[in-house]
N, C-alpha and C. Protein backbone atom coordinates (compact mmCIF):
# COMPACT_ATOMS: atom_id res chain seq x y z
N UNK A 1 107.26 74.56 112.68
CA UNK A 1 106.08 75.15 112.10
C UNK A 1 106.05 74.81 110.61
N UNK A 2 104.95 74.54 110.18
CA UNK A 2 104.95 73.70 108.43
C UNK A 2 103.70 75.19 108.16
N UNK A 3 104.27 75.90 107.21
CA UNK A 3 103.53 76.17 106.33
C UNK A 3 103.41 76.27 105.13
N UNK A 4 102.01 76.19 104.60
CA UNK A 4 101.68 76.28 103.00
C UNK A 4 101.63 77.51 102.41
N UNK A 5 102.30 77.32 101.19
CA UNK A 5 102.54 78.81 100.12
C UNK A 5 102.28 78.14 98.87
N UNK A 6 100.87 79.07 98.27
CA UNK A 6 100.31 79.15 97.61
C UNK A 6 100.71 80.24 96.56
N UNK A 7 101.12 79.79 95.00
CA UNK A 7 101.88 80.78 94.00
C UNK A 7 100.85 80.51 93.09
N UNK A 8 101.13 80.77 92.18
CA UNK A 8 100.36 80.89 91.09
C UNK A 8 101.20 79.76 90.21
N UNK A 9 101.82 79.23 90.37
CA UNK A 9 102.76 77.65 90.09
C UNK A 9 102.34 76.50 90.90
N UNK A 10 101.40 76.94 91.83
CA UNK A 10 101.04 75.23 92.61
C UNK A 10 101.36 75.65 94.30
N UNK A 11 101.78 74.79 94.79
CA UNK A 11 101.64 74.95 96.46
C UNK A 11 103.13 74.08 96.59
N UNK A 12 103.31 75.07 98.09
CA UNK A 12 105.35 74.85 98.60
C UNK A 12 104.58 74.57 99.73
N UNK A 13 105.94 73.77 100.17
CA UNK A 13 105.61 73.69 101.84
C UNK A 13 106.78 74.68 102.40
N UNK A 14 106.99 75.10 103.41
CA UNK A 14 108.44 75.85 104.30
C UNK A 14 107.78 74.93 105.42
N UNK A 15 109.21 74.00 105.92
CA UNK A 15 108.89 73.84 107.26
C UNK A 15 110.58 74.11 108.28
N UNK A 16 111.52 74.68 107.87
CA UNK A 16 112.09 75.32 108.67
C UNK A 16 111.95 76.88 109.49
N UNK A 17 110.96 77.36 109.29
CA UNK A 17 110.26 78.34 110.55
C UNK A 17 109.81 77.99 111.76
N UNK A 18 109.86 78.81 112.79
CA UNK A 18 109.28 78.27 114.44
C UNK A 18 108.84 79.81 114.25
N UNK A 19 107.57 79.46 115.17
CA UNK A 19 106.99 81.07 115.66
C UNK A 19 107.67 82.08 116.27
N UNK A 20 108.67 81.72 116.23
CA UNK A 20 109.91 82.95 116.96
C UNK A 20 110.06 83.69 115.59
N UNK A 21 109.99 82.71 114.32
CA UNK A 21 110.84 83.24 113.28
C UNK A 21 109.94 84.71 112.83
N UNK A 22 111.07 85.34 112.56
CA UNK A 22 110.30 86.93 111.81
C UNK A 22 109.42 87.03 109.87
N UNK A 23 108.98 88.14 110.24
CA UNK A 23 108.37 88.17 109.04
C UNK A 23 109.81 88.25 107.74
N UNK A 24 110.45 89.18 108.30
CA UNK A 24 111.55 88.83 107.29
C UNK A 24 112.40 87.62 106.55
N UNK A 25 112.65 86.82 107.83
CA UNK A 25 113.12 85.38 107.18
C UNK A 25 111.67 84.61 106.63
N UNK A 26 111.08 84.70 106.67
CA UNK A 26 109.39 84.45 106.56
C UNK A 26 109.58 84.95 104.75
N UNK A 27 109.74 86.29 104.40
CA UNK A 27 109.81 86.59 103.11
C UNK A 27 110.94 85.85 102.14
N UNK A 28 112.10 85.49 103.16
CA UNK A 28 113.45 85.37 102.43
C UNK A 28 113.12 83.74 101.92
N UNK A 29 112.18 83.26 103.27
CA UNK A 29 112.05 81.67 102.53
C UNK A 29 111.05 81.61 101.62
N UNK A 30 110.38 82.03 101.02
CA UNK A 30 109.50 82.51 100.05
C UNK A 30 109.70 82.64 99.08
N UNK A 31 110.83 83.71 99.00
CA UNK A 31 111.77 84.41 97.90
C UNK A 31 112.47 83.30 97.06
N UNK A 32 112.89 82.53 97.78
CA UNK A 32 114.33 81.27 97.55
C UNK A 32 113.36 80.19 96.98
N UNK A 33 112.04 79.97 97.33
CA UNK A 33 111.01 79.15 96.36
C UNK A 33 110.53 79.50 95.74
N UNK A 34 110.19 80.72 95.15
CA UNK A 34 109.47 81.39 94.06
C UNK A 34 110.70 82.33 93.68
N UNK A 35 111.26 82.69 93.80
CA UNK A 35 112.08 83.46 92.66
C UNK A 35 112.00 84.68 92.43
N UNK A 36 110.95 85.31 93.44
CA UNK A 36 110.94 86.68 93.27
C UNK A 36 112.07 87.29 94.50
N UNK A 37 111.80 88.47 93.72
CA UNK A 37 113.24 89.14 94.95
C UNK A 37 112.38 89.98 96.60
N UNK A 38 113.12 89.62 97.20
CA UNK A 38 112.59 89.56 98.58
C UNK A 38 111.26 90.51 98.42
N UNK A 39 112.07 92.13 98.29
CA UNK A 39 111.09 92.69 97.93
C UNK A 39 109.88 93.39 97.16
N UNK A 40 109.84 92.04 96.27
CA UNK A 40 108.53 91.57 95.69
C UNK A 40 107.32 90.60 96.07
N UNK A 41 107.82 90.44 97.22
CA UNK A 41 107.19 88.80 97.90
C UNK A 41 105.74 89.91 98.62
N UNK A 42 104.87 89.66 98.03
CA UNK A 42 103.39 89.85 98.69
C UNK A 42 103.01 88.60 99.24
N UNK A 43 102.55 88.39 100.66
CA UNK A 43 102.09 87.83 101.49
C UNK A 43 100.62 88.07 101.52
N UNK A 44 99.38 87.45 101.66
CA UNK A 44 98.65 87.33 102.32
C UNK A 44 97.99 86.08 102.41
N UNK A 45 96.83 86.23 104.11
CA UNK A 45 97.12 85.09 104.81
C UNK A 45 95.64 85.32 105.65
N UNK A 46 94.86 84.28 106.23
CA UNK A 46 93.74 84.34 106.59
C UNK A 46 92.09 84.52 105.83
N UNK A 47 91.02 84.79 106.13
CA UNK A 47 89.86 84.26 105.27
C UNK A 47 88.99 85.73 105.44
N UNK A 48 88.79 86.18 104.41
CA UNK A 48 89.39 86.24 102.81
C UNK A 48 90.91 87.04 103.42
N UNK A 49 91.61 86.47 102.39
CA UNK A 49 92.99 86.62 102.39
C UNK A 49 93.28 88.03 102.50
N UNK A 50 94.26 88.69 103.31
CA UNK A 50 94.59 90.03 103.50
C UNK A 50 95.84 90.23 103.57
N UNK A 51 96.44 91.20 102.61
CA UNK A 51 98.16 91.27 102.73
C UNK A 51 98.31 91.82 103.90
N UNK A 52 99.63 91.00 104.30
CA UNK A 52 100.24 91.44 105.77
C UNK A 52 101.50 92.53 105.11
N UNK A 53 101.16 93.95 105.31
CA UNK A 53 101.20 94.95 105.22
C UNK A 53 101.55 95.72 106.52
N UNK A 54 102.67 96.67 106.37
CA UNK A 54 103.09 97.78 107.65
C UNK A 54 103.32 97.64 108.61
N UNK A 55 104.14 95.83 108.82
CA UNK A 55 104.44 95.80 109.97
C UNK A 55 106.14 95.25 110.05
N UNK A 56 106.44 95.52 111.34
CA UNK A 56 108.21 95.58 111.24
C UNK A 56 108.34 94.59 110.88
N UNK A 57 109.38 94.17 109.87
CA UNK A 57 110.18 92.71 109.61
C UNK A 57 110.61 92.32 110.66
N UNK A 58 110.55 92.86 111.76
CA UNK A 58 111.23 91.93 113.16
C UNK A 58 109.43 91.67 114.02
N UNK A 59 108.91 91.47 113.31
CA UNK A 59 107.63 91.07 114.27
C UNK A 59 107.96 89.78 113.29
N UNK A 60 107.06 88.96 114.79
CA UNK A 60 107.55 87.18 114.36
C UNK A 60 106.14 86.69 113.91
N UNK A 61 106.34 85.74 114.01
CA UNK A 61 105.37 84.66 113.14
C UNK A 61 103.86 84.46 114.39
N UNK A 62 104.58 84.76 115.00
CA UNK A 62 103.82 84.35 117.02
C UNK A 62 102.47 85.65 117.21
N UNK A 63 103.29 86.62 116.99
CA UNK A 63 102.65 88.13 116.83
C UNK A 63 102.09 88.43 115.47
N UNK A 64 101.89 87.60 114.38
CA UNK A 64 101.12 87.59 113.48
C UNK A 64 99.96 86.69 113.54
N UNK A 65 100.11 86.16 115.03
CA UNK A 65 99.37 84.86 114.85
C UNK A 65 99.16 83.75 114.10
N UNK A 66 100.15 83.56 113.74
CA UNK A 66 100.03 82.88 112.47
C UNK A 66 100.30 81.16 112.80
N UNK A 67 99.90 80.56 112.37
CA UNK A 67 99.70 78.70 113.26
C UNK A 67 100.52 78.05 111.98
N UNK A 68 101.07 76.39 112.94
CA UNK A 68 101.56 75.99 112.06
C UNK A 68 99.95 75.71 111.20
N UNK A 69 100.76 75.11 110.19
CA UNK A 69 99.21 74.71 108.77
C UNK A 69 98.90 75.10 108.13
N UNK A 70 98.60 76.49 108.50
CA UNK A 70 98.02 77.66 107.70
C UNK A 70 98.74 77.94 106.59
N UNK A 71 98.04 78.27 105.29
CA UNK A 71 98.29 78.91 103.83
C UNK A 71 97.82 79.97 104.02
N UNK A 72 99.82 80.76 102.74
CA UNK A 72 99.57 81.72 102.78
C UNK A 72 99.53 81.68 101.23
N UNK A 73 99.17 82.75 100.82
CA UNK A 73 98.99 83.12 99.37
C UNK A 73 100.45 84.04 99.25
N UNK A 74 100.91 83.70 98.10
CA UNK A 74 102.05 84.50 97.41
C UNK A 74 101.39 85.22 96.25
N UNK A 75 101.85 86.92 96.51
CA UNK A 75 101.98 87.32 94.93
C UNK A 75 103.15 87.94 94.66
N UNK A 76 103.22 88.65 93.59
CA UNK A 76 104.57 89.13 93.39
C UNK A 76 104.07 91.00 93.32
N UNK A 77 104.76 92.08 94.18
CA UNK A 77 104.07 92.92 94.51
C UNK A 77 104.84 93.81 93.40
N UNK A 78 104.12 94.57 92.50
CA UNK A 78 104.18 94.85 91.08
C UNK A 78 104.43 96.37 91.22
N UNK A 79 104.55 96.65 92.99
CA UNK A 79 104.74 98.04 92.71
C UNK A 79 106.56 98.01 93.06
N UNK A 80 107.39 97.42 93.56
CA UNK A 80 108.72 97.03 93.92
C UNK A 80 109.04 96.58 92.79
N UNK A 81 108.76 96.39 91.78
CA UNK A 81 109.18 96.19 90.12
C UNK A 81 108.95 97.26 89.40
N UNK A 82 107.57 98.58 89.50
CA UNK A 82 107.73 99.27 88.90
C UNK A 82 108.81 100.37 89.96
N UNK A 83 109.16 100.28 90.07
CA UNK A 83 110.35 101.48 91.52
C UNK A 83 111.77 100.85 90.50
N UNK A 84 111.65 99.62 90.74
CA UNK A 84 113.08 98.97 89.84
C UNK A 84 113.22 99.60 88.80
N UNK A 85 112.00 99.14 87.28
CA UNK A 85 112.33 99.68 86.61
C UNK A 85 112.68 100.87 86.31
N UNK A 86 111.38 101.81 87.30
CA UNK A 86 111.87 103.52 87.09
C UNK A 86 113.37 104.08 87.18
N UNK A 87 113.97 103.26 88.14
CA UNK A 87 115.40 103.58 88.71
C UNK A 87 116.19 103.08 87.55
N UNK A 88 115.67 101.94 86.62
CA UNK A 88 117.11 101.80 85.71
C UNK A 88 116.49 102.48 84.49
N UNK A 89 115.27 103.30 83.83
CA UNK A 89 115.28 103.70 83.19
C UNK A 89 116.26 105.08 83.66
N UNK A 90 116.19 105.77 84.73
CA UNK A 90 116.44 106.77 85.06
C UNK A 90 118.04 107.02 85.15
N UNK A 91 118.40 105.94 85.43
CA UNK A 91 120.14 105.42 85.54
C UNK A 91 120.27 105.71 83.85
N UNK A 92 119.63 105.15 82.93
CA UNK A 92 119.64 105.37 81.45
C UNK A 92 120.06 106.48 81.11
N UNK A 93 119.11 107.00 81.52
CA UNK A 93 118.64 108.46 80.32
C UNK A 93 120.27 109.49 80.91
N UNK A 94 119.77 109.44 82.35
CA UNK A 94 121.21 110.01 83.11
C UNK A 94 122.46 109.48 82.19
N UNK A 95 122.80 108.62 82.20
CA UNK A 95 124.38 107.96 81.16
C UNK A 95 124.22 108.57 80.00
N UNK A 96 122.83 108.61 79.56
CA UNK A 96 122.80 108.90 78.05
C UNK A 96 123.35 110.15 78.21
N UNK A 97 122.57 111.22 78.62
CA UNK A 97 123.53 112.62 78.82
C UNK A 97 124.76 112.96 79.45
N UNK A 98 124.63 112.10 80.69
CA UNK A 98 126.22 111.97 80.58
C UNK A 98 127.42 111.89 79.41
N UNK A 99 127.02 110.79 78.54
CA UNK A 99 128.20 110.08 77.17
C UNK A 99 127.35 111.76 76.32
N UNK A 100 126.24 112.28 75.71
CA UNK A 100 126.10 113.59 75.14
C UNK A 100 127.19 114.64 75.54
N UNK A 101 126.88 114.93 76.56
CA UNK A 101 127.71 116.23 77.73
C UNK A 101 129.49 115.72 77.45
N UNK A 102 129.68 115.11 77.47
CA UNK A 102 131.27 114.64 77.57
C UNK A 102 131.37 114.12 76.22
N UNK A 103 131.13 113.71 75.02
CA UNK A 103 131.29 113.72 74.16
C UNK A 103 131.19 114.60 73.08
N UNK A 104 130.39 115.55 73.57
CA UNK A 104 129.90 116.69 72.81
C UNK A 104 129.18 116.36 71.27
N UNK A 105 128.67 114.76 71.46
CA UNK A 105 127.92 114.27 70.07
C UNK A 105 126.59 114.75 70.22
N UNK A 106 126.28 114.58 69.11
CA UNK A 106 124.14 115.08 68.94
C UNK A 106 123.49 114.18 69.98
N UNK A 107 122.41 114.69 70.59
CA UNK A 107 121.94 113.43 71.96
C UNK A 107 121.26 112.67 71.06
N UNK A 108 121.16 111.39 71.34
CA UNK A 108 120.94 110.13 71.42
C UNK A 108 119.42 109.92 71.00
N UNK A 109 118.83 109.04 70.08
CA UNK A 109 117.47 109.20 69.67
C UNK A 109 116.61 107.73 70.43
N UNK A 110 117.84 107.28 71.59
CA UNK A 110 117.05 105.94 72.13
C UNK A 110 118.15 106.07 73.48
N UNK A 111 117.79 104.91 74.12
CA UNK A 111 118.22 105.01 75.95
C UNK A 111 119.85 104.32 75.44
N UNK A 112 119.85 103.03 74.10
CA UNK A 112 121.18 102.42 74.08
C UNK A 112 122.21 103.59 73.21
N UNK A 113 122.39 104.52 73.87
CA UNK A 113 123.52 105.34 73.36
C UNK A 113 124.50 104.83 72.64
């Protein structure tokens, strides 16, 4: 199966998929040409383009209907980056009071304690 992926850098081909293959390895080969992390990889696919959304990573390529040829559009899904960042600001602030609490110094007027 040869398909086209469309980034905002130009157009990839993937042609190691067969319609057996799942949406998951489907994201992972995606990922490994664009550089985003798996789960940032927005997919959509068909006219006008619609993210393929809410369905199991073990549904295949066959059950998406999806043909060899066909382009898909890549974006990078901006809400799995803001979840990231929230979690390492939050990892932050947590250490910061942590090193306060156990040091017993004045708290901290920024996140680099």
């Amino acid at each position: 199966m040869v398909l086209r992926i469309k980034t905002k850098d130009g157009v990839e081909t993937i042609n190691n998929l067969t319609s057996a293959s799942t949406i998951a390895e489907l994201r992972s080969e995606v990922s490994a040409l664009t550089n985003l992390a798996v789960d940032s990889v927005k997919l959509l696919f068909g006219f006008p383009p619609k993210p393929i959304t809410g369905l199991d990573s073990t549904t295949t390529l066959a059950e998406l209907h999806l043909k060899s040829g066909e382009t898909l559009i890549v974006e990078e899904d901006m809400s799995a980056r803001r979840v990231q960042l929230e979690q390492n600001y939050h990892n932050e602030v947590s250490k910061c009071l942590c090193d306060v609490i156990i040091s017993r110094q004045p708290p901290c007027t920024g996140l680099r304690c």
